[in-house]
Protein backbone atom coordinates (compact mmCIF):
# COMPACT_ATOMS: atom_id res chain seq x y z
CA UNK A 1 103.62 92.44 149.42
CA UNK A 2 100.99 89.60 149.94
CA UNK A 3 102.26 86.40 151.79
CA UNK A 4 102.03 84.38 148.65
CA UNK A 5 104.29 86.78 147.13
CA UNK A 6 107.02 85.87 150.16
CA UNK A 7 106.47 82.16 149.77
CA UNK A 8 107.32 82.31 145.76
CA UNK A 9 110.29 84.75 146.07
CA UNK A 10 111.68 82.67 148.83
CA UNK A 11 111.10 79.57 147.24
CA UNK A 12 112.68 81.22 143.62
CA UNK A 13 115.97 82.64 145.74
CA UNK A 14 115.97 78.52 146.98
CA UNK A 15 116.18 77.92 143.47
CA UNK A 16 118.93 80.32 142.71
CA UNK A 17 120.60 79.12 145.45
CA UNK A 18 120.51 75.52 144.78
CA UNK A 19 121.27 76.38 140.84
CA UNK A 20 124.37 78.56 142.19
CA UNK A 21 125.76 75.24 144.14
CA UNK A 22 125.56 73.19 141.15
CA UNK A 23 127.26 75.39 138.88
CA UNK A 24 129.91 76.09 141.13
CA UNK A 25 130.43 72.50 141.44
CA UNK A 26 130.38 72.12 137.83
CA UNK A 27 133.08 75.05 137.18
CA UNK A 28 135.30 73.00 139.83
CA UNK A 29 134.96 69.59 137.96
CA UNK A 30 135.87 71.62 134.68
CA UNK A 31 138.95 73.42 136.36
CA UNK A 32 140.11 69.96 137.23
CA UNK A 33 139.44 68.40 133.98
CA UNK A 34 141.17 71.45 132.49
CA UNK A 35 144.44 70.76 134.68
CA UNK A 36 144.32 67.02 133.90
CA UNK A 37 144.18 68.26 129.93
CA UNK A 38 147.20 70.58 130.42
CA UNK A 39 149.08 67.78 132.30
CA UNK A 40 148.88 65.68 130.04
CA UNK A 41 149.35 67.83 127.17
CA UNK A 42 152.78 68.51 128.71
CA UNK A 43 153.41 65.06 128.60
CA UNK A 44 152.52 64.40 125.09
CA UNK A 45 154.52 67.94 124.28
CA UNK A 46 157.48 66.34 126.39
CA UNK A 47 157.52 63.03 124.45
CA UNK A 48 157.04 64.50 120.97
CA UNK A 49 159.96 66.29 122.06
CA UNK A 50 162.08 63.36 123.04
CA UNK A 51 160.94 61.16 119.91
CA UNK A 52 161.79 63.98 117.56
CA UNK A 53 165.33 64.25 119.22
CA UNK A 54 165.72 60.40 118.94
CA UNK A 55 164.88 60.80 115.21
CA UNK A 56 167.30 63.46 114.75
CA UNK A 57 170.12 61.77 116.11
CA UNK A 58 169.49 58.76 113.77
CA UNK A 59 169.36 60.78 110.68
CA UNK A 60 172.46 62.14 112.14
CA UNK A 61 174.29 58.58 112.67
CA UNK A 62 172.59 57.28 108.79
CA UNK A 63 174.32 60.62 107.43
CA UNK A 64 177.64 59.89 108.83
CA UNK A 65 177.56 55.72 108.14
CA UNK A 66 176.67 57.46 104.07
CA UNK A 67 179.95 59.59 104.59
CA UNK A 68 181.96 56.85 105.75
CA UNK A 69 181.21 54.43 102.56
């Protein structure tokens, strides 16, 4: 191989190099957005959970006042 030829492989493995450290820091940002998303999916899960108990027991109580009268 000519010099020249050393120069523009070197400087094109610099590239992959440098493009290689930006999408791995990339793929960490999106692993952490990902965890945020799932935490707070939980959370929304766990309250739609809780809400939809709260309704139940009030249908439960309305049922029973409609027995009562």
């Amino acid at each position: 191989m000519k010099k020249p030829d050393f120069a523009t492989l070197a400087g094109k493995i610099q590239q992959l190099v440098q493009r290689h450290a930006e999408l791995k820091a990339q793929y960490a940002a999106l692993k952490e957005a990902e965890q945020r998303w799932l935490e707070e999916r939980a959370q929304l899960i766990s309250k739609n959970e809780t809400a939809r108990q709260k309704v139940e027991v009030m249908i439960s109580r309305l049922k029973a006042l409609e027995q009562e009268s």
